[in-house]
N, C-alpha and C. Protein backbone atom coordinates (compact mmCIF):
# COMPACT_ATOMS: atom_id res chain seq x y z
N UNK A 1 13.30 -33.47 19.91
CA UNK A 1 12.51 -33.41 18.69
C UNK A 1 11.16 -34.07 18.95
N UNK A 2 10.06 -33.42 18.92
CA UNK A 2 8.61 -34.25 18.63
C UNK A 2 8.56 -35.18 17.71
N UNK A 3 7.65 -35.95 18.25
CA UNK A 3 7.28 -37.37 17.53
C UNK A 3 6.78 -37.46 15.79
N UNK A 4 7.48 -37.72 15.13
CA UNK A 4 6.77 -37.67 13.77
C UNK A 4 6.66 -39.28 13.37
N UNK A 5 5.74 -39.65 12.86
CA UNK A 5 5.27 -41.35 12.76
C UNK A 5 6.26 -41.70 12.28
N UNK A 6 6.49 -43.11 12.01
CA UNK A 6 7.37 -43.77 10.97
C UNK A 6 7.23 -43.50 9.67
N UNK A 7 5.78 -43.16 8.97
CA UNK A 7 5.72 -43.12 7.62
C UNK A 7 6.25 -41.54 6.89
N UNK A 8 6.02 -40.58 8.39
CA UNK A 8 6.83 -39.37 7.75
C UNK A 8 8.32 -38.83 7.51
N UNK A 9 9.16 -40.07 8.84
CA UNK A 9 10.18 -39.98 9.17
C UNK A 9 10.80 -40.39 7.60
N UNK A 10 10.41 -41.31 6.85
CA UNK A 10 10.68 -42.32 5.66
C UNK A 10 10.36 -41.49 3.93
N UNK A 11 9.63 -40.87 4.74
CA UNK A 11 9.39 -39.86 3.36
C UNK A 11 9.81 -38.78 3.77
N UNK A 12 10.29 -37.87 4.65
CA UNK A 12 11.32 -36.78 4.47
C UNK A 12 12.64 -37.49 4.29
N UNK A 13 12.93 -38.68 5.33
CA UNK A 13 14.27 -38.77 4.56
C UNK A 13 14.60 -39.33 2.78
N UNK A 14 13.30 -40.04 2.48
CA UNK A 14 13.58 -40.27 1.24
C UNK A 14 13.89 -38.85 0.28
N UNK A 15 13.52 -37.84 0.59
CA UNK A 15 13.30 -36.67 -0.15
C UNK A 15 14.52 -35.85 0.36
N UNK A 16 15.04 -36.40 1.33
CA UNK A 16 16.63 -35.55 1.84
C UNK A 16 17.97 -36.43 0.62
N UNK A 17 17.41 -37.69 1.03
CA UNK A 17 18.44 -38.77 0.18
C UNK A 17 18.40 -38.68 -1.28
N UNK A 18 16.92 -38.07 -1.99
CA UNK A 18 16.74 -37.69 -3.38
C UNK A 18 17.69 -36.64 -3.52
N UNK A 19 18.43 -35.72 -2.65
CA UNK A 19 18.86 -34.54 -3.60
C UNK A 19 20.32 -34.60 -2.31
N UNK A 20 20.36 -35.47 -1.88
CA UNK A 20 21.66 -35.66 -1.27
C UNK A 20 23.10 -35.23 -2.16
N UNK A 21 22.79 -35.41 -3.74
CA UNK A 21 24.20 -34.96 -4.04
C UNK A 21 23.81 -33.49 -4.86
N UNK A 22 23.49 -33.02 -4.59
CA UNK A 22 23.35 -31.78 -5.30
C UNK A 22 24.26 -30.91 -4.12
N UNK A 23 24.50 -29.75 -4.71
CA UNK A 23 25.66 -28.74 -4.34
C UNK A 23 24.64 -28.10 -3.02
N UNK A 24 23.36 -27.70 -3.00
CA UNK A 24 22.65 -26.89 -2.31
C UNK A 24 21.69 -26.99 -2.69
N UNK A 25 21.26 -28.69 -1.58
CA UNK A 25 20.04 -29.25 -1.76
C UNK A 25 18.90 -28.65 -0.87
N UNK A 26 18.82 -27.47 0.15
CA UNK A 26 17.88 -27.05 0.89
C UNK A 26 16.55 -26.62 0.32
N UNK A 27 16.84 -25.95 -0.47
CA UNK A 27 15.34 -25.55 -0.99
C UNK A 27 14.60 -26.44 -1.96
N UNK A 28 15.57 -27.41 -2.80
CA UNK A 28 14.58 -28.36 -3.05
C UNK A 28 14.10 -29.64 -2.32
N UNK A 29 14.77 -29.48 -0.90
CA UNK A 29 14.12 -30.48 -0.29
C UNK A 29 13.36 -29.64 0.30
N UNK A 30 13.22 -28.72 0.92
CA UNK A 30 11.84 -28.00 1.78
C UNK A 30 11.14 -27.62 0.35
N UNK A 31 11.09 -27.67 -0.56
CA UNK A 31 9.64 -27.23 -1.66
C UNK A 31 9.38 -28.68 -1.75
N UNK A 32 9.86 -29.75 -1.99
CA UNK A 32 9.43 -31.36 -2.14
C UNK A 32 8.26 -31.32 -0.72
N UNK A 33 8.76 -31.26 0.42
CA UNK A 33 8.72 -31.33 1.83
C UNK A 33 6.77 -30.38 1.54
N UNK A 34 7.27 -29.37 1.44
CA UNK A 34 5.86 -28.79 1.75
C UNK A 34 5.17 -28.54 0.33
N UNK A 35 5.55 -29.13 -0.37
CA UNK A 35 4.34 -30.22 -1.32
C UNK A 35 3.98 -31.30 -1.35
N UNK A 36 4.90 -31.87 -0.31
CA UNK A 36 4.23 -33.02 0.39
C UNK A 36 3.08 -32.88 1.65
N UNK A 37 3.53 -31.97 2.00
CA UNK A 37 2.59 -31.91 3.72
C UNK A 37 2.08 -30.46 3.83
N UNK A 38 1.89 -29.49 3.08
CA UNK A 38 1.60 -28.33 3.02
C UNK A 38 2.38 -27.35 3.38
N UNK A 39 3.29 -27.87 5.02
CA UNK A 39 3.98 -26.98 5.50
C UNK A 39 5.41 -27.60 6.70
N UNK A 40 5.72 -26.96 6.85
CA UNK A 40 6.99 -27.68 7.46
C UNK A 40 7.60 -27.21 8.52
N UNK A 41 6.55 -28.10 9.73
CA UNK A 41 7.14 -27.56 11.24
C UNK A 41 8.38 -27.89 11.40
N UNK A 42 8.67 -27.17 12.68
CA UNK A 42 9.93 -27.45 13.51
C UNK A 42 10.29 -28.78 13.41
N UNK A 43 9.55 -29.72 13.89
CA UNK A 43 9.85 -31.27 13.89
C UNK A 43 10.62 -31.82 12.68
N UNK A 44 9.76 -31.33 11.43
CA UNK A 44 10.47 -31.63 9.66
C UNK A 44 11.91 -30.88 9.93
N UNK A 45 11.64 -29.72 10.36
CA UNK A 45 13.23 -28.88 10.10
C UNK A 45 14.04 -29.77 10.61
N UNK A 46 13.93 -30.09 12.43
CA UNK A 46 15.12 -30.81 12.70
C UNK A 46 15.33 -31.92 12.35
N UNK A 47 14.43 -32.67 11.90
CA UNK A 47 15.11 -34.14 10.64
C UNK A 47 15.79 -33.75 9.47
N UNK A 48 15.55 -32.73 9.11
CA UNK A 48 15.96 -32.44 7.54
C UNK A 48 17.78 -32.04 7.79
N UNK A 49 17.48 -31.16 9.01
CA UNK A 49 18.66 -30.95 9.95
C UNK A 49 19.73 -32.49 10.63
N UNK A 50 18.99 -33.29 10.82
CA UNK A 50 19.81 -34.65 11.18
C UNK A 50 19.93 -35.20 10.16
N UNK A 51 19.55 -35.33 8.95
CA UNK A 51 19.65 -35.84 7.60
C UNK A 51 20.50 -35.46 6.55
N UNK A 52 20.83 -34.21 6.57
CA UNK A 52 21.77 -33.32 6.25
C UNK A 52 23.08 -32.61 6.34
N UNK A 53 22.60 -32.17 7.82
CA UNK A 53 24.13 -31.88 8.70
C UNK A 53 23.81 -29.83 8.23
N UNK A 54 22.71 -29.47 7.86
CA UNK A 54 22.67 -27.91 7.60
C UNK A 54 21.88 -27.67 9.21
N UNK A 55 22.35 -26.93 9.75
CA UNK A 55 21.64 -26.26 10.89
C UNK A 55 20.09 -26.09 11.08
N UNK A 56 19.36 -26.65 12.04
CA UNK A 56 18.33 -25.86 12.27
C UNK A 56 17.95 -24.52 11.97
N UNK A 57 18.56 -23.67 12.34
CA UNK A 57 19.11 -22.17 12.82
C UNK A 57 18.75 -21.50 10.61
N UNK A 58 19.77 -22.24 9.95
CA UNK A 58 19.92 -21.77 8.52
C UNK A 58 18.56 -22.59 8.00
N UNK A 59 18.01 -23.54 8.27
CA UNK A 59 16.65 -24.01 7.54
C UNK A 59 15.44 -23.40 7.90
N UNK A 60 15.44 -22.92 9.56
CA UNK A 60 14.57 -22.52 9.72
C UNK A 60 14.12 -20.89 9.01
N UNK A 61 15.44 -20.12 9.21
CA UNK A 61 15.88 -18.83 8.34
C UNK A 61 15.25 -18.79 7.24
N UNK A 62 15.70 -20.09 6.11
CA UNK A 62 14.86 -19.90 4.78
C UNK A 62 13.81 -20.23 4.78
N UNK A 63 13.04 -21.06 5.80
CA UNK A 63 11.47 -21.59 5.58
C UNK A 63 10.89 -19.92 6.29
N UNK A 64 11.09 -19.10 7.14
CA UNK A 64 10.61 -17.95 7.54
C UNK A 64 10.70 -16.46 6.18
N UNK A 65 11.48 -16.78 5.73
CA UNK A 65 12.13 -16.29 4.62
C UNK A 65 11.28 -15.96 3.45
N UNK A 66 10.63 -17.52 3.12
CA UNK A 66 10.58 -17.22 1.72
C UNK A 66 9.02 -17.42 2.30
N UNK A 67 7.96 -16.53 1.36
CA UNK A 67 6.61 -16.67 2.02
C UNK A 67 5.63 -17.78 1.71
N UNK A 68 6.32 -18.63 0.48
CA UNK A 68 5.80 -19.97 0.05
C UNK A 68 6.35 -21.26 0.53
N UNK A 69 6.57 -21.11 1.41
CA UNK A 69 7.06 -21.84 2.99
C UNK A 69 6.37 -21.40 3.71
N UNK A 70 5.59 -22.46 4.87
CA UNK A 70 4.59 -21.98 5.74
C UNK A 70 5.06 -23.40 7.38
N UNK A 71 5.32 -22.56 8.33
CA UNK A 71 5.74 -23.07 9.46
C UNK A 71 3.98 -23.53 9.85
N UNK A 72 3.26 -23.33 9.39
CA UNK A 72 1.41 -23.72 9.98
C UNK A 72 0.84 -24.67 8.78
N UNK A 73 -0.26 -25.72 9.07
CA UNK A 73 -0.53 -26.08 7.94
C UNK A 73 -1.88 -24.75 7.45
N UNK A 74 -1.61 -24.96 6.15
CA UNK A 74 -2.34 -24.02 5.10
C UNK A 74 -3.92 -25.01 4.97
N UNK A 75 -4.65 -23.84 4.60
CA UNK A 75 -5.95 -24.82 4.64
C UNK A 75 -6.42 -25.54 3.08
N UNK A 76 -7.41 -26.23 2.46
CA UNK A 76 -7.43 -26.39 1.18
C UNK A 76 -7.13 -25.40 0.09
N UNK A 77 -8.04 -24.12 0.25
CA UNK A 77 -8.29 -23.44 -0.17
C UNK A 77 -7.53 -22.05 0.15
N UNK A 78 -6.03 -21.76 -0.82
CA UNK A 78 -5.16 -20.58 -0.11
C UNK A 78 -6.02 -19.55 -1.18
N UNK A 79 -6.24 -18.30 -0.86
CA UNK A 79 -6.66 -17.47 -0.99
C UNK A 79 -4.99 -16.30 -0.97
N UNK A 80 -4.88 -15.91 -2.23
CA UNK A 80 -3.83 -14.80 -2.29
C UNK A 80 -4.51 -13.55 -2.58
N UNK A 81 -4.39 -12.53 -2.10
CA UNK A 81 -4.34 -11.13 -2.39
C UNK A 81 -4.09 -10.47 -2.44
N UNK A 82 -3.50 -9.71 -3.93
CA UNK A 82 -1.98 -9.54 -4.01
C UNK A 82 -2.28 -8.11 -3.79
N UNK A 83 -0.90 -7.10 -2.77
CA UNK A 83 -1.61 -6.00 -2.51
C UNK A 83 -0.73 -5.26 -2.82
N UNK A 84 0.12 -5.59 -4.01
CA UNK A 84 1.53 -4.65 -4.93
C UNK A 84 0.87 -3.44 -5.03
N UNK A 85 1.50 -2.64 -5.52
CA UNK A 85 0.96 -1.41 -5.91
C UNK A 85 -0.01 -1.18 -6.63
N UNK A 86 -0.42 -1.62 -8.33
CA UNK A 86 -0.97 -1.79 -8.96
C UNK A 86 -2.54 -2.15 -8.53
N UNK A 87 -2.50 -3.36 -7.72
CA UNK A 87 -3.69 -3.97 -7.17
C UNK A 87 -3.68 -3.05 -5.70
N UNK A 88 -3.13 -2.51 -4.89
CA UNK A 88 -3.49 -1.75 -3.95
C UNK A 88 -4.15 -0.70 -4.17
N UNK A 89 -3.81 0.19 -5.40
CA UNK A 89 -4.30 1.29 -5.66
C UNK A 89 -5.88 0.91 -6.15
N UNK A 90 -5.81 -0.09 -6.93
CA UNK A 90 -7.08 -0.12 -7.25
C UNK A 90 -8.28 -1.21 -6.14
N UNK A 91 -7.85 -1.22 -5.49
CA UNK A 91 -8.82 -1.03 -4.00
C UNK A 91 -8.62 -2.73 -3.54
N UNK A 92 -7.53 -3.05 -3.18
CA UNK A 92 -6.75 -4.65 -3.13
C UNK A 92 -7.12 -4.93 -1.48
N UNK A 93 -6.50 -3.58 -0.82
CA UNK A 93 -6.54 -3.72 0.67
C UNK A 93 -8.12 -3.89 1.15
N UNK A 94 -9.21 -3.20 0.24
CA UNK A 94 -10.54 -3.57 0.72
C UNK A 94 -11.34 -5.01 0.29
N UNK A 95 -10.67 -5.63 -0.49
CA UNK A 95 -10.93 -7.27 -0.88
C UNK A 95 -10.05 -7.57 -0.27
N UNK A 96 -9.20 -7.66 0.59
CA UNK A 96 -8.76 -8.57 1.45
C UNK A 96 -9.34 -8.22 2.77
N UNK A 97 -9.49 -7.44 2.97
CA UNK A 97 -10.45 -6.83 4.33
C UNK A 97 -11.59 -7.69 4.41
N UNK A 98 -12.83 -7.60 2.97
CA UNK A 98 -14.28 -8.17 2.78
C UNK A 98 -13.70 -10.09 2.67
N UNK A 99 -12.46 -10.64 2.42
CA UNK A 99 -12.32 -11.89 2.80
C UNK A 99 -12.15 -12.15 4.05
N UNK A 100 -11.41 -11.22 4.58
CA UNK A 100 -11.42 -10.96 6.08
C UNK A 100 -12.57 -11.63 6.70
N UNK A 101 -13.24 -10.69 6.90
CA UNK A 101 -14.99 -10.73 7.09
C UNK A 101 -15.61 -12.05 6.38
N UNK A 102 -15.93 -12.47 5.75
CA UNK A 102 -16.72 -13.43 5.08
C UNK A 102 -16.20 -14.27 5.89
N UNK A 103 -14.58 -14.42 6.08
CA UNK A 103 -14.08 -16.21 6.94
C UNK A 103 -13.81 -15.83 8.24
N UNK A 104 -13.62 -14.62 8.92
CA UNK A 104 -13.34 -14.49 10.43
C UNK A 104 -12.30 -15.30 10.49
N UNK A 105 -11.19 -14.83 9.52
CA UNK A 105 -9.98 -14.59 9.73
C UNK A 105 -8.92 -13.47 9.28
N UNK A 106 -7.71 -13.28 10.04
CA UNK A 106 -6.97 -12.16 9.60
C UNK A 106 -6.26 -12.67 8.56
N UNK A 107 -5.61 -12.17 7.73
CA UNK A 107 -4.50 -12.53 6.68
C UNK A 107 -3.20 -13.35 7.40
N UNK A 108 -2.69 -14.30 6.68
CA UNK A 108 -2.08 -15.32 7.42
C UNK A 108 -2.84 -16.49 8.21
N UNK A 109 -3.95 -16.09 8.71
CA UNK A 109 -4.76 -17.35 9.12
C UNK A 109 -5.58 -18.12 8.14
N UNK A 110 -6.35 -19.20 8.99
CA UNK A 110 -6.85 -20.42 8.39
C UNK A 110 -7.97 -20.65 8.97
N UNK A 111 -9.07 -20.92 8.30
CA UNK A 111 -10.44 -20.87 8.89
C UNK A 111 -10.59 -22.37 9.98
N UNK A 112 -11.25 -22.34 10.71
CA UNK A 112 -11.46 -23.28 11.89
C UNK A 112 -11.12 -25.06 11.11
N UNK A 113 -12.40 -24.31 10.14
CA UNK A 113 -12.55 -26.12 9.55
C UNK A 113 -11.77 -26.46 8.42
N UNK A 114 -10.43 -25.92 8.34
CA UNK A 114 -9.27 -26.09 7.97
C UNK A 114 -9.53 -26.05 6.39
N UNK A 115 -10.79 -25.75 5.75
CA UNK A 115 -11.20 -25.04 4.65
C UNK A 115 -10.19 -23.97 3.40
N UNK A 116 -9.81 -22.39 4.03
CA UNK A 116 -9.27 -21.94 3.61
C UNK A 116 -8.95 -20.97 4.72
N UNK A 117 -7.38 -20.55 3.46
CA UNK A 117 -6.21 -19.87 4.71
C UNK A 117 -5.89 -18.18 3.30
N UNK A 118 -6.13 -17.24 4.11
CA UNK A 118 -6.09 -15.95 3.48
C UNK A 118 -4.25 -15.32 3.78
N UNK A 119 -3.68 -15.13 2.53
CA UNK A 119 -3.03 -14.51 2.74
C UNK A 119 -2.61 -13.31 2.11
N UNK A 120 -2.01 -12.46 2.32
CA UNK A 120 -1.37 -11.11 1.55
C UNK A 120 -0.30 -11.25 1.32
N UNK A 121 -0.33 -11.09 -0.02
CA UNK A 121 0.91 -11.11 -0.92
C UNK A 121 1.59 -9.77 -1.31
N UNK A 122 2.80 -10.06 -2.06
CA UNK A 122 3.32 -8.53 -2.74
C UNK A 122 2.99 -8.80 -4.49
N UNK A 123 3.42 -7.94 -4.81
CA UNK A 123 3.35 -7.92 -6.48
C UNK A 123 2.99 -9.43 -6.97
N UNK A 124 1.84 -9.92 -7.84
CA UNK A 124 2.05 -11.47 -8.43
C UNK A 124 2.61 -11.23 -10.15
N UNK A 125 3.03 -10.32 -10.72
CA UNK A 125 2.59 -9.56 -11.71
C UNK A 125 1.56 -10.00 -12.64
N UNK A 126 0.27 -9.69 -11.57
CA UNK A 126 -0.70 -9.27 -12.89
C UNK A 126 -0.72 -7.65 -12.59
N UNK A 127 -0.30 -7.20 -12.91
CA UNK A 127 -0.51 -5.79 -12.70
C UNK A 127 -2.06 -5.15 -13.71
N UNK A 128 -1.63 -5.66 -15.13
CA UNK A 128 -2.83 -5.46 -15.82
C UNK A 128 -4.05 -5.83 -15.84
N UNK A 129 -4.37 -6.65 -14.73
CA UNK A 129 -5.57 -7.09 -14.26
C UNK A 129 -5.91 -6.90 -12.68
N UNK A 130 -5.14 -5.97 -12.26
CA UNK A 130 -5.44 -5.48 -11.28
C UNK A 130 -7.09 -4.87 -10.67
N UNK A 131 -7.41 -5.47 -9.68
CA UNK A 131 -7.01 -5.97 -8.50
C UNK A 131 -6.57 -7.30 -8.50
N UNK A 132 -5.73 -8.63 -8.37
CA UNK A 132 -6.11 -9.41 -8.92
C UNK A 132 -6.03 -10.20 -7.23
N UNK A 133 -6.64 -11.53 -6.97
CA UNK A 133 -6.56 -12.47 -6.25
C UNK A 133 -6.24 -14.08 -6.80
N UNK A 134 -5.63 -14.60 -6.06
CA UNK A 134 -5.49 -16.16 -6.44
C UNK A 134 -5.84 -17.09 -5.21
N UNK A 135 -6.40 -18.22 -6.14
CA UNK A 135 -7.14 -19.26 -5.08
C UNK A 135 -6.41 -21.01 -5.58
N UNK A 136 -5.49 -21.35 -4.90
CA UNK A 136 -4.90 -22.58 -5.64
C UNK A 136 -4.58 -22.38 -6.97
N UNK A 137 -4.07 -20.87 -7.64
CA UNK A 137 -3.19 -21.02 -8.39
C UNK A 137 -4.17 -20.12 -9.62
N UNK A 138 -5.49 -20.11 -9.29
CA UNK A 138 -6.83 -20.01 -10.41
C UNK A 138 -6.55 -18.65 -9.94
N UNK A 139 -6.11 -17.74 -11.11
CA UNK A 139 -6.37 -15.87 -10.92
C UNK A 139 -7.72 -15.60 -11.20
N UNK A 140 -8.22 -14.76 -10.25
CA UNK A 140 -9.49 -14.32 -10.36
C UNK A 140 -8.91 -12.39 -10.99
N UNK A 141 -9.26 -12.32 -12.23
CA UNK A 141 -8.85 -10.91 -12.27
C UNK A 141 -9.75 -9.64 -11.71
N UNK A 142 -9.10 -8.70 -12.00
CA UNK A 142 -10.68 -7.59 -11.70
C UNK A 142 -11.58 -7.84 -10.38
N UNK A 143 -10.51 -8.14 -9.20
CA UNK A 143 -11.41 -8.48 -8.32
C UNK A 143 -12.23 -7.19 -7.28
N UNK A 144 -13.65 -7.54 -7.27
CA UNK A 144 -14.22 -6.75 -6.50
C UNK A 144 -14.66 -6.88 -5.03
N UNK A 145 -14.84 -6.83 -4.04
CA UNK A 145 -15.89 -6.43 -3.06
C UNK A 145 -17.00 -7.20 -3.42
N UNK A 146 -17.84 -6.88 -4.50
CA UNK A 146 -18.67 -7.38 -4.51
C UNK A 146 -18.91 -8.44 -4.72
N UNK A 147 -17.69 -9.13 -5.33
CA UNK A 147 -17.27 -10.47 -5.90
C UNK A 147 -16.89 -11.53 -4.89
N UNK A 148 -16.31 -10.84 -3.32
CA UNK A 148 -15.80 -11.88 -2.22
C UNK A 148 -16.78 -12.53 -2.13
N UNK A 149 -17.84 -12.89 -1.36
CA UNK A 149 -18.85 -13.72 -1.05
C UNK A 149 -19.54 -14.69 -2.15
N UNK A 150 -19.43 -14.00 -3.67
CA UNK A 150 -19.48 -15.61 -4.40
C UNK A 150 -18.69 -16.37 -4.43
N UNK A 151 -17.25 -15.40 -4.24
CA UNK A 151 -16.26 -16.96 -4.84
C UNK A 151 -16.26 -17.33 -3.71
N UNK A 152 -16.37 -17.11 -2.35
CA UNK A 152 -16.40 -18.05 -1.50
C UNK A 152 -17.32 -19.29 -1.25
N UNK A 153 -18.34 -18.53 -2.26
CA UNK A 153 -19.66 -19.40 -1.95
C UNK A 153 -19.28 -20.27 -3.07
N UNK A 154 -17.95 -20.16 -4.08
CA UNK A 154 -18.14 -21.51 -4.93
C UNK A 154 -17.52 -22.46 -4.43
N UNK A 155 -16.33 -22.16 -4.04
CA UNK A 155 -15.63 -22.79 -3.56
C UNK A 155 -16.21 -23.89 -2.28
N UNK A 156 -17.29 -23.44 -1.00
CA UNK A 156 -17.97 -23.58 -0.13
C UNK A 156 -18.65 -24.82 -1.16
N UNK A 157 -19.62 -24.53 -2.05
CA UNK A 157 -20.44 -25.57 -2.83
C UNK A 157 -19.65 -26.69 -3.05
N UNK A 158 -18.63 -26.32 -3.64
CA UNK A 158 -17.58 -27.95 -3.97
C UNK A 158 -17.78 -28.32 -2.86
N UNK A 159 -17.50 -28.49 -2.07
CA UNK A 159 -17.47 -29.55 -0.77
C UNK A 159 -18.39 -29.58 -0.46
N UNK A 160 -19.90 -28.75 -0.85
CA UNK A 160 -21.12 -29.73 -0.44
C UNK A 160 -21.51 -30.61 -1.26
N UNK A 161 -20.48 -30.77 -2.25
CA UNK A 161 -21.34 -32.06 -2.94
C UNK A 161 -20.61 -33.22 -3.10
């Protein structure tokens, strides 16, 4: 197992020992876990795994699993774009393309300066506001093309000031 400090070792196990008596404590200790640290490498799995007694093998399964589990850390700024049907048809795959481009990254990645991380989603149901995108949770509805490069540029401004 890689080295994880003392102060992380103490706070995953505190968060294994929080739900120690529950029937099928895995997923609320990996959602505690990567709302604590964004995301939850191998290293977290196999403590959570020595803390527990559930397999590597079955934790790692559900952290690959579910797509709000992320084996990488995520950058400040997650960028969703949801590309269900609804928002695909109405032109979803070409705003995630033009975020593409603006950060020189693919979907699933994370920009250099650990800024923001683009990903593609399925259905969020906004269907009725299709195209729609989400940025930390904030729906941007009606999203356009023409619209990628401001919101990046707002988001970009917060941190210059």
């Amino acid at each position: 197992m890689a080295r994880l400090n003392d102060a992380a070792v103490a706070q995953i196990t505190e968060i294994c020992d929080r739900y120690a008596q529950e029937k099928t404590p895995l997923m609320m200790i990996l959602s505690a876990v990567q709302e604590e640290y964004g995301y939850i490498p191998l290293e977290v799995q196999e403590l959570i795994s020595e803390k527990t007694g559930i397999s590597v093998a079955e934790i790692y399964g559900v952290v690959t699993f579910y797509s709000f589990f992320s084996l990488e850390p995520k950058g400040k700024y997650v960028i969703g774009c949801c590309l269900g049907t609804a928002c695909y048809v109405k032109g979803s795959q070409q705003i995630i393309d033009k975020f593409s481009e603006v950060l020189h990254i693919k979907p699933g990645g994370t920009t250099d300066d650990g800024m923001f991380t683009l990903d593609a989603l399925r259905c969020i149901g906004a269907c009725g506001i299709a195209p729609a995108v989400t940025i930390n949770g904030k729906v941007y509805p009606k999203m356009t093309v023409d619209k990628v490069v401001s919101v990046v540029e707002e988001y970009r401004e917060k941190e210059a000031v």
